[in-house]
C-alpha atoms as a PDB file:
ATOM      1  CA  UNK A   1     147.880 199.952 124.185  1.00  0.00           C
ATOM      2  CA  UNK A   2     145.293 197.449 125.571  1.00  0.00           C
ATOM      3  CA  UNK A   3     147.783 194.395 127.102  1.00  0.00           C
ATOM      4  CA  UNK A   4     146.948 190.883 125.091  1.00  0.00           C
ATOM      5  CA  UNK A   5     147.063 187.955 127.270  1.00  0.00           C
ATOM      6  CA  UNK A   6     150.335 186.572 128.531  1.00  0.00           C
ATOM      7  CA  UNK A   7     151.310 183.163 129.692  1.00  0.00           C
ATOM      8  CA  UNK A   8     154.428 183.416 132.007  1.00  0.00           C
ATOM      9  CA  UNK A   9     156.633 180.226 132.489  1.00  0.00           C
ATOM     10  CA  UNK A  10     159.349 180.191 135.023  1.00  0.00           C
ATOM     11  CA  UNK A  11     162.052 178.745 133.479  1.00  0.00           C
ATOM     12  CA  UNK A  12     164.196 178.620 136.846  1.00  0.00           C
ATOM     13  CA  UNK A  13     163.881 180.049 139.834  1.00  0.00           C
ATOM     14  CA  UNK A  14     167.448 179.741 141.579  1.00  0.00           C
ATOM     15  CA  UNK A  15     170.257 182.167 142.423  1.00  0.00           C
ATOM     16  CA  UNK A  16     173.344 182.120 140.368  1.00  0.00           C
ATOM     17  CA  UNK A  17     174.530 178.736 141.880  1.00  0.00           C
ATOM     18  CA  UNK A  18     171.244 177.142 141.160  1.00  0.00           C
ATOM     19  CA  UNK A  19     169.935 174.405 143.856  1.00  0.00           C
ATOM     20  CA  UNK A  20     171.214 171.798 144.323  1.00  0.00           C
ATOM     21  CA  UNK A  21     174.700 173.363 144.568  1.00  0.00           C
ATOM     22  CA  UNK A  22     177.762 171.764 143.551  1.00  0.00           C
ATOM     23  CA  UNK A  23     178.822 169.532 146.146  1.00  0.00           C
ATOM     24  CA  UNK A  24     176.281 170.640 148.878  1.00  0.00           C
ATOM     25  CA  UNK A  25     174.736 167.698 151.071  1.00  0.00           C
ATOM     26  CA  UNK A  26     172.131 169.665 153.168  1.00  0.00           C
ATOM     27  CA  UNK A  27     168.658 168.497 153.240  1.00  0.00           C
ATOM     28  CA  UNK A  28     167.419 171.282 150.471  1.00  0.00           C
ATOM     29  CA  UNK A  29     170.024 170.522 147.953  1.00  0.00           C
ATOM     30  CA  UNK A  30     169.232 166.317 148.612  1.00  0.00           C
ATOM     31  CA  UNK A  31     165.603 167.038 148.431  1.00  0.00           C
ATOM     32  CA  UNK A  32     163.779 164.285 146.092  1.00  0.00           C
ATOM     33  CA  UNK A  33     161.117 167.184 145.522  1.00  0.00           C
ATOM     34  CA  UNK A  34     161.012 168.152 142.318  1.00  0.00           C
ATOM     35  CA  UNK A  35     160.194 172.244 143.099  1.00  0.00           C
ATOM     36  CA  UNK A  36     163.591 172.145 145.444  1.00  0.00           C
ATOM     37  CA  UNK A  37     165.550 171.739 141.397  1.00  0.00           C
ATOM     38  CA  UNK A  38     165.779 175.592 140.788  1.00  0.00           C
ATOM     39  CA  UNK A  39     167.776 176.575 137.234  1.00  0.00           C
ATOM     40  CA  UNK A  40     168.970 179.953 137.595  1.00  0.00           C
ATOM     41  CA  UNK A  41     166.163 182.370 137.534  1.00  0.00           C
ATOM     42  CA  UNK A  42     164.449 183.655 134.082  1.00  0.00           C
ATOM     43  CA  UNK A  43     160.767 183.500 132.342  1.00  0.00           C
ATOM     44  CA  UNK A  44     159.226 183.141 129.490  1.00  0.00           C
ATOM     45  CA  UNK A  45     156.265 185.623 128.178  1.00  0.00           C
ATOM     46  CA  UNK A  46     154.466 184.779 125.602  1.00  0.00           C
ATOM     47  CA  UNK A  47     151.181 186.203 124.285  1.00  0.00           C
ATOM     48  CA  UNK A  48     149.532 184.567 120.787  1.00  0.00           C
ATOM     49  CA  UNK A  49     151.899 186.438 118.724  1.00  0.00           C
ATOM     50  CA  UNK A  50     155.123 187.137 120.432  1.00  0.00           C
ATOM     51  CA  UNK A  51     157.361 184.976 122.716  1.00  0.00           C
ATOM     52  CA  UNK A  52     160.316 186.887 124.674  1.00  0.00           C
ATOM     53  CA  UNK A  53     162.950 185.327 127.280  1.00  0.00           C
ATOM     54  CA  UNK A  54     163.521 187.397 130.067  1.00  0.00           C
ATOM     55  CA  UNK A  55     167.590 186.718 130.761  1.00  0.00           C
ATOM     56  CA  UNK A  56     169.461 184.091 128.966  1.00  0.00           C
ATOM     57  CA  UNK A  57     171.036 182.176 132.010  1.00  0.00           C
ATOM     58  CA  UNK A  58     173.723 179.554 132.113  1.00  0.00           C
ATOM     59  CA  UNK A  59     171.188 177.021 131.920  1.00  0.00           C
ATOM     60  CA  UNK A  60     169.443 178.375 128.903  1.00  0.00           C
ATOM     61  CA  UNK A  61     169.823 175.847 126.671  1.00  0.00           C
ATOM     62  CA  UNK A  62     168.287 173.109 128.763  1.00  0.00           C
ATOM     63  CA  UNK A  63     165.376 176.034 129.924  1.00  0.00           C
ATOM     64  CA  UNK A  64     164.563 176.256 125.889  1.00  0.00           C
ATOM     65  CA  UNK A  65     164.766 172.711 125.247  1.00  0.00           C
ATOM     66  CA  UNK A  66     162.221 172.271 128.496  1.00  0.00           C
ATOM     67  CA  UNK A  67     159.872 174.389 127.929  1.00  0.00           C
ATOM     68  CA  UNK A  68     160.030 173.130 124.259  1.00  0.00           C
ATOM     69  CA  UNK A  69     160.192 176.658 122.577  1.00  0.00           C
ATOM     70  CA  UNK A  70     160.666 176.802 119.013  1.00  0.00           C
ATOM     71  CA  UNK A  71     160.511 180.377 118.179  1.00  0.00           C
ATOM     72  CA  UNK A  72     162.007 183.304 120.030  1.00  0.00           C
ATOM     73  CA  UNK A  73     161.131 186.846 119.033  1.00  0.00           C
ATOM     74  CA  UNK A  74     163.615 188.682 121.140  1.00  0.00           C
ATOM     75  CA  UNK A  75     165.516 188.160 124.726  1.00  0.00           C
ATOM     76  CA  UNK A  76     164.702 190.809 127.150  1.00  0.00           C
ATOM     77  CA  UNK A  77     167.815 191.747 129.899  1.00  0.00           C
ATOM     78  CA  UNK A  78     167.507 192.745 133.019  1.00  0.00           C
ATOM     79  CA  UNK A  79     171.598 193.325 133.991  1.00  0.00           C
ATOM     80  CA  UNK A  80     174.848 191.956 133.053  1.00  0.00           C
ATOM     81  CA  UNK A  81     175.848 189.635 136.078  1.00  0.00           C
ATOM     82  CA  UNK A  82     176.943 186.113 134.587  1.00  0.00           C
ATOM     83  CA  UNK A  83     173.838 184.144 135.886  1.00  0.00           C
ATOM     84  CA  UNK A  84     171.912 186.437 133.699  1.00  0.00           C
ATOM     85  CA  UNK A  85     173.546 186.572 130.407  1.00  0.00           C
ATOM     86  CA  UNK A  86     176.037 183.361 130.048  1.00  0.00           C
ATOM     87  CA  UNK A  87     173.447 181.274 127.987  1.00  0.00           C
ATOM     88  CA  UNK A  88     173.515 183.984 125.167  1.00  0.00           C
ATOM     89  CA  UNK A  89     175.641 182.096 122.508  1.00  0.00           C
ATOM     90  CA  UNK A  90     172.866 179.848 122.043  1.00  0.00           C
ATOM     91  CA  UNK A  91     170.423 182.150 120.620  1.00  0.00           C
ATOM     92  CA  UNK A  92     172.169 180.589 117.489  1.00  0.00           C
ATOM     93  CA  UNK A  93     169.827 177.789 117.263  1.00  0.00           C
ATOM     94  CA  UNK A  94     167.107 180.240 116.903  1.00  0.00           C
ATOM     95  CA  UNK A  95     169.174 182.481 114.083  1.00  0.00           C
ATOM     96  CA  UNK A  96     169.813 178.973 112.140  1.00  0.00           C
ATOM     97  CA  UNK A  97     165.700 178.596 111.981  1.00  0.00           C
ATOM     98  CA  UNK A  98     164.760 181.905 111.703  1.00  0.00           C
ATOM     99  CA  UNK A  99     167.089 183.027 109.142  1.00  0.00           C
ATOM    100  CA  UNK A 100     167.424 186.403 110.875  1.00  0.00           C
ATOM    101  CA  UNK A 101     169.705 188.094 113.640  1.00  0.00           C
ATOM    102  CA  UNK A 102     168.108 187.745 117.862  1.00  0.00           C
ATOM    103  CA  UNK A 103     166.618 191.017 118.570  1.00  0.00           C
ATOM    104  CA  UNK A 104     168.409 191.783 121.748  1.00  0.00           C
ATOM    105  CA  UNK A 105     166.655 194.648 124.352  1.00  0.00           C
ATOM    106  CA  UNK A 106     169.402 196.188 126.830  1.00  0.00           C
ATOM    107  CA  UNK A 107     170.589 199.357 128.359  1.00  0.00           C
ATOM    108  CA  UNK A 108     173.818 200.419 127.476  1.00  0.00           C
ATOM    109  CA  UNK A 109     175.597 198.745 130.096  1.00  0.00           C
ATOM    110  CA  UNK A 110     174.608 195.497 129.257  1.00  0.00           C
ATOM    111  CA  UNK A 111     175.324 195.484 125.978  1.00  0.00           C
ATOM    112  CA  UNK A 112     178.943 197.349 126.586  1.00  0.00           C
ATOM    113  CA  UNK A 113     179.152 193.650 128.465  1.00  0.00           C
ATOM    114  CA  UNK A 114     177.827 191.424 125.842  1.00  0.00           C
ATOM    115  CA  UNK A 115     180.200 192.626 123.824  1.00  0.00           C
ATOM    116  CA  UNK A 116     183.281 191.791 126.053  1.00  0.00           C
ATOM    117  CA  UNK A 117     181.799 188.196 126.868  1.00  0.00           C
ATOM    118  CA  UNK A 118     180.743 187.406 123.024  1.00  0.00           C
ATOM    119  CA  UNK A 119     183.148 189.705 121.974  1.00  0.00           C
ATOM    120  CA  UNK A 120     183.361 186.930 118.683  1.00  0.00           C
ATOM    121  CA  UNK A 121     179.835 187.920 117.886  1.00  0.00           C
ATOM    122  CA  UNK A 122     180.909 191.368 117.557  1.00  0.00           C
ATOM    123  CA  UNK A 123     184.266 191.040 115.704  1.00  0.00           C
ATOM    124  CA  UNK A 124     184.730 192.691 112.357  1.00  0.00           C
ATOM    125  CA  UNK A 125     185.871 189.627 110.868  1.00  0.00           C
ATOM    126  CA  UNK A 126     183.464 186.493 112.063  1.00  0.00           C
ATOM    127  CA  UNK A 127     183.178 182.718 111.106  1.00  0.00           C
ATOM    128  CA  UNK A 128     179.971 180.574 110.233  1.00  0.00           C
ATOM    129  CA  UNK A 129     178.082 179.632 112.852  1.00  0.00           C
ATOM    130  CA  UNK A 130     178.345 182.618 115.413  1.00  0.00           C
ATOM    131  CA  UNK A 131     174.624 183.885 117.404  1.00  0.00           C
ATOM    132  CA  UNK A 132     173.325 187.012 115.279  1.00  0.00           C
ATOM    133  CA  UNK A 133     172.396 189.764 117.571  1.00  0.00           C
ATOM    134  CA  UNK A 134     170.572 193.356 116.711  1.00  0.00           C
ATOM    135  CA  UNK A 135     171.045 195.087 119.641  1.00  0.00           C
ATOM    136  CA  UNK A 136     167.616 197.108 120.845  1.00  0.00           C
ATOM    137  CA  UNK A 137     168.701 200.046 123.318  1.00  0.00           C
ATOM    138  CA  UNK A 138     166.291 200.551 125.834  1.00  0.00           C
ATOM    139  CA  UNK A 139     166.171 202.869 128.715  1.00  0.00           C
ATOM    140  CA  UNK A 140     162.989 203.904 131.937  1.00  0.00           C
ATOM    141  CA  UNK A 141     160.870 204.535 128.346  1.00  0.00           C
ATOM    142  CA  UNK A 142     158.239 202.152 127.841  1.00  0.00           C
ATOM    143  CA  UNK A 143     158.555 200.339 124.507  1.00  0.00           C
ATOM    144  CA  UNK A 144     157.039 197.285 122.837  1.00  0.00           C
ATOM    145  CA  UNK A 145     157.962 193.870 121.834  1.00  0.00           C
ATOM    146  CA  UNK A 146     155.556 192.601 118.848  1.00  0.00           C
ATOM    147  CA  UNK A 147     152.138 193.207 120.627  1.00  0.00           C
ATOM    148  CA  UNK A 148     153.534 192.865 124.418  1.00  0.00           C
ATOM    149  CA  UNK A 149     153.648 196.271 125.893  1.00  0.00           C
ATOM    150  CA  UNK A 150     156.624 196.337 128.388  1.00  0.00           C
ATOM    151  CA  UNK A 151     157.425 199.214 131.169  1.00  0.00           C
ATOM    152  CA  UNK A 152     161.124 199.245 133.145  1.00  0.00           C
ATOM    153  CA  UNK A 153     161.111 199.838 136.747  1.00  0.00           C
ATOM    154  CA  UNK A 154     164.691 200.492 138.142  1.00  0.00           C
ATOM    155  CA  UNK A 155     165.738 198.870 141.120  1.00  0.00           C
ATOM    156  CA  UNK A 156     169.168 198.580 143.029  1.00  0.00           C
ATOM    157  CA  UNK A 157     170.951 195.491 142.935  1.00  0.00           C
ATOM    158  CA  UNK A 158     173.357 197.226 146.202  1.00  0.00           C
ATOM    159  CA  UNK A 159     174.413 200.025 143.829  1.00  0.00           C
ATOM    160  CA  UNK A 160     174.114 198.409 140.408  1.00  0.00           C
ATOM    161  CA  UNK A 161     171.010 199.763 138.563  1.00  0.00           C
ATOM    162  CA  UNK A 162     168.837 196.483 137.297  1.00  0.00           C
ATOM    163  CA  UNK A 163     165.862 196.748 135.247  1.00  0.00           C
ATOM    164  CA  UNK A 164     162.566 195.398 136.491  1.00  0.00           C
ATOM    165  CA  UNK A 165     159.912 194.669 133.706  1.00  0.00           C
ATOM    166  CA  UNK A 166     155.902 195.478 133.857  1.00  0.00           C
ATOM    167  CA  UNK A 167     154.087 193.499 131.583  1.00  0.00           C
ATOM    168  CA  UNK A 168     150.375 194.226 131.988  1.00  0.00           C
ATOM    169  CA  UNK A 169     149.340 194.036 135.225  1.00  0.00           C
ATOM    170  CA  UNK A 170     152.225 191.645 135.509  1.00  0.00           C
ATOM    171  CA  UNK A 171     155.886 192.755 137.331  1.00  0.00           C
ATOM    172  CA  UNK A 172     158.355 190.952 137.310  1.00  0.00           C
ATOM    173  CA  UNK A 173     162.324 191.510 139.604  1.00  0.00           C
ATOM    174  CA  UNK A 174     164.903 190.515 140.562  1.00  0.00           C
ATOM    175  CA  UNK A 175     168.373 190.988 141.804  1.00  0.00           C
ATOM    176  CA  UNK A 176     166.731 193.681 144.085  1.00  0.00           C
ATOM    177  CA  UNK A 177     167.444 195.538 146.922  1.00  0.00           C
ATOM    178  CA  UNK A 178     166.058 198.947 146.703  1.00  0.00           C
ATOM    179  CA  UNK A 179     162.812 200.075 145.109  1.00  0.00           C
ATOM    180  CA  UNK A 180     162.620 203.878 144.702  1.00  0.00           C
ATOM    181  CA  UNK A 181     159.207 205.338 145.475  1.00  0.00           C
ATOM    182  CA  UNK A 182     158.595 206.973 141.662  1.00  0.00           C
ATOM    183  CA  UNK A 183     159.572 203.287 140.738  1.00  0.00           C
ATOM    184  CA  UNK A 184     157.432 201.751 142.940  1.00  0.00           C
ATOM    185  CA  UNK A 185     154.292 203.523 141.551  1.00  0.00           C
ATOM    186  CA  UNK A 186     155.097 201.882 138.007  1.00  0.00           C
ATOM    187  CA  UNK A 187     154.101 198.530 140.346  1.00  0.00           C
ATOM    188  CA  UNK A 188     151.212 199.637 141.672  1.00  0.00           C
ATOM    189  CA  UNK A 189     148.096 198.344 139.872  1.00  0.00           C
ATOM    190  CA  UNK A 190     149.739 195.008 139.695  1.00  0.00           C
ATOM    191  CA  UNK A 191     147.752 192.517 140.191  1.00  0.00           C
ATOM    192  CA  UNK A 192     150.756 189.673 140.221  1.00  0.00           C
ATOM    193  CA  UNK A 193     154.198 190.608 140.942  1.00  0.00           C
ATOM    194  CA  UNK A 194     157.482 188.284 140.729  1.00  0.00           C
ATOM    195  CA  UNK A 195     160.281 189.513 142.994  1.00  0.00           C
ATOM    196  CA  UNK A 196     163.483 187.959 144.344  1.00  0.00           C
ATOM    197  CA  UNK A 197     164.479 186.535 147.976  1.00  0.00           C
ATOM    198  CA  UNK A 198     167.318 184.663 148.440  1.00  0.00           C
ATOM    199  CA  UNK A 199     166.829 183.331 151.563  1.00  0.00           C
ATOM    200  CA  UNK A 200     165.753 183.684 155.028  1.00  0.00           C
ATOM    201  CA  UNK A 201     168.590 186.104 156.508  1.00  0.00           C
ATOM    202  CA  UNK A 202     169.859 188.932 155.329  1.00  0.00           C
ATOM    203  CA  UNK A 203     171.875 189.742 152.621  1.00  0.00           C
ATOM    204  CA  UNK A 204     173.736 193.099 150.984  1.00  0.00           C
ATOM    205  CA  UNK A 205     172.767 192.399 147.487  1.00  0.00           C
ATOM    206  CA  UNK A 206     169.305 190.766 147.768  1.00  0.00           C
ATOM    207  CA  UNK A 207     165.442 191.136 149.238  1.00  0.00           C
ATOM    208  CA  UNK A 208     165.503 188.279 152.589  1.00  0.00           C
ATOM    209  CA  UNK A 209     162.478 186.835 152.211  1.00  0.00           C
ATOM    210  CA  UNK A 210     160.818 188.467 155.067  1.00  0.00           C
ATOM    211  CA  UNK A 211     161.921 191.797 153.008  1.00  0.00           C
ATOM    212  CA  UNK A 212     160.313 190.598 149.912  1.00  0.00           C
ATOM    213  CA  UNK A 213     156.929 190.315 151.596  1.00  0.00           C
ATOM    214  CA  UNK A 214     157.206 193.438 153.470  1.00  0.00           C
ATOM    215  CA  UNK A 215     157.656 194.920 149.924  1.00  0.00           C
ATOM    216  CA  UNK A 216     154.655 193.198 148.701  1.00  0.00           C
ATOM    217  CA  UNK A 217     151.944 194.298 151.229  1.00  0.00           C
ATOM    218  CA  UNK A 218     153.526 197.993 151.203  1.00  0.00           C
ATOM    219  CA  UNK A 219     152.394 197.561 146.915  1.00  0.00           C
ATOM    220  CA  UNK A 220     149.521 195.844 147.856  1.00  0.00           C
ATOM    221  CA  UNK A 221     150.174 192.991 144.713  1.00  0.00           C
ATOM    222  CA  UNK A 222     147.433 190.620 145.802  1.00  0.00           C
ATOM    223  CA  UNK A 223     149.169 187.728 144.172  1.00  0.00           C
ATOM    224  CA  UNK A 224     153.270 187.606 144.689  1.00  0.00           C
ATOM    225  CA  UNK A 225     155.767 184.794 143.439  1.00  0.00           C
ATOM    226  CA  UNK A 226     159.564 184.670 145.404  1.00  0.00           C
ATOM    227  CA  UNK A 227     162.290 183.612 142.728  1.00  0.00           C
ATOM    228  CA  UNK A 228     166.440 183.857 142.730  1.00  0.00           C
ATOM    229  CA  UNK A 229     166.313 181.803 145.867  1.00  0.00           C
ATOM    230  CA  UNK A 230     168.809 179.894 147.467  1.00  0.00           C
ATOM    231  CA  UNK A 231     169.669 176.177 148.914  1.00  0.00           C
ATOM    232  CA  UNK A 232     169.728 178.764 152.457  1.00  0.00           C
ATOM    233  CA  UNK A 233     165.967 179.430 151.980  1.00  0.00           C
ATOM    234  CA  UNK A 234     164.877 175.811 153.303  1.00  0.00           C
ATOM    235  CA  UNK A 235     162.587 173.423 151.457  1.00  0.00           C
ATOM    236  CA  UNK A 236     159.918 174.531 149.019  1.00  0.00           C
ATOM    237  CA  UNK A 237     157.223 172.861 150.666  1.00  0.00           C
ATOM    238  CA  UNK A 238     158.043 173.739 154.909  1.00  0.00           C
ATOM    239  CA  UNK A 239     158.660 177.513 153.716  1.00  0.00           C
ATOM    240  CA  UNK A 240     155.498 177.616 151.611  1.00  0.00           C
ATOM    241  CA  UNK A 241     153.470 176.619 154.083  1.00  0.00           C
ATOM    242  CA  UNK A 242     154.240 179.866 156.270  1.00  0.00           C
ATOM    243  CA  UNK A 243     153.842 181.935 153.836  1.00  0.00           C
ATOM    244  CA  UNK A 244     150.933 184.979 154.016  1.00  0.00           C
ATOM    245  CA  UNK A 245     148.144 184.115 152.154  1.00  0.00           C
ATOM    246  CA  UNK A 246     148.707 185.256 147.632  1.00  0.00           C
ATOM    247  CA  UNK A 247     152.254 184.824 148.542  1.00  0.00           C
ATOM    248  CA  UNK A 248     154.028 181.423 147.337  1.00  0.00           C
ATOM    249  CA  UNK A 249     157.700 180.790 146.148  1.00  0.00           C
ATOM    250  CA  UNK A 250     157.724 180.214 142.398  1.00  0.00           C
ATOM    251  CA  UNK A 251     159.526 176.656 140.931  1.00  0.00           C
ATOM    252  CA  UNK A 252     160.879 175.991 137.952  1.00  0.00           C
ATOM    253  CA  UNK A 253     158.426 175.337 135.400  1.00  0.00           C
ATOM    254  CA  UNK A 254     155.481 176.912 137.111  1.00  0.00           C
ATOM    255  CA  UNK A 255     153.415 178.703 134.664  1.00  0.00           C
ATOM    256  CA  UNK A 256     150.629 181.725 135.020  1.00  0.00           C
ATOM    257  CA  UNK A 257     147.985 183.299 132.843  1.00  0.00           C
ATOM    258  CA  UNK A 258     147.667 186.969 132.671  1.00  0.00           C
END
């Protein structure tokens, strides 16, 4: 299936306390720039027919509402951690207008915790006004969305398994770690990749940044975008500017044609 052209909007870029923090005063977090304002991290992919969020964060509503997006075809998860799925009630706005139930793509584990954290969504008796959700199961198969073609690439989050997306010759991860070498051969070919680093050290859960580029030049993705980062990383602009050349950190808003 021949991939159509995909525009990619970063609808935030931050880790799960988003940047500023709550009640942080260091310089990042006080920055008047504009790209140092990360929502937590998802994107937007849309081709002429088909629009799909990648994660539904906490901030979702104000991310859909930004980005102005009027129709949703389906939301796309990578794992069930609460910066990734708490915005999911509001998929209701979208079920008002479209007269129809949120197609909703998951593996098995993320749905088992959908249903605890919406668990009136999935009640046998429910009230007026509840999101509609048709659960999709998805698994490593590759399966499509509309006319979007979209591959998983498992990747360790520590030891919980998160799904990495391939759309095109666009990947996109986070909550990273690990990258197993048969999944690291669904990457190659890339010619951009998105993939997290939190910050500058390291961390148990998370690519550093200098991890995230070593992973880059071992894939040899000539054009690479940092997201999930922290208030830790430093300023958008002073850590940019060190950065090996097709490598940049990714803000919120920042959009990319495919």
């Amino acid at each position: 299936m021949k991939s159509p052209t995909l525009k990619i909007t970063f609808l935030g870029t931050g880790t799960s306390s988003g940047v500023p923090m709550i009640a942080c005063d260091c310089e990042v977090c006080t920055s008047a720039d504009k790209k140092d304002k990360r929502l937590r991290s998802s994107i937007l992919v849309q081709s002429e027919k088909t629009t799909i969020v990648v994660d539904t964060t906490p901030d979702f509503r104000y991310q859909m509402l930004r980005a102005e997006v009027k129709h949703l075809d389906a939301v796309l998860f990578t794992h069930p951690h609460k910066d990734h799925i708490a915005g999911l009630d509001d998929v209701r706005a979208f079920n008002f207008f479209s007269k129809k139930p949120m197609d909703v793509y998951a593996n098995e584990m993320t749905q088992h915790a959908l249903r605890r954290e919406f668990h009136y969504a999935f009640a046998e008796k429910t009230y007026p006004g509840i999101p509609k959700i048709n659960f999709q199961t998805i698994d490593l198969e590759p399966f499509v969305i509309g006319d979007i073609l979209i591959t998983p690439i498992l990747v360790y989050h520590i030891e919980m398994p998160v799904l990495g997306f391939r759309f095109g010759k666009f990947t996109y991860i986070t909550d990273a770690k690990t990258i197993e070498a048969q999944e690291k051969e669904k990457i190659k070919g890339s010619e951009s990749i998105v993939l997290n680093a939190l910050r500058q050290e390291e961390h148990i859960s998370h690519f550093s940044l200098p991890q995230a580029i070593e992973m880059v030049k071992e894939l040899e993705v000539p054009n690479a975008y940092f997201t999930h980062i922290s208030h830790q990383m430093g300023r958008h602009h002073d850590i940019n500017k060190t950065l090996p050349e097709g490598m940049q950190l990714a803000w919120d808003g920042l959009s990319l044609m495919i």
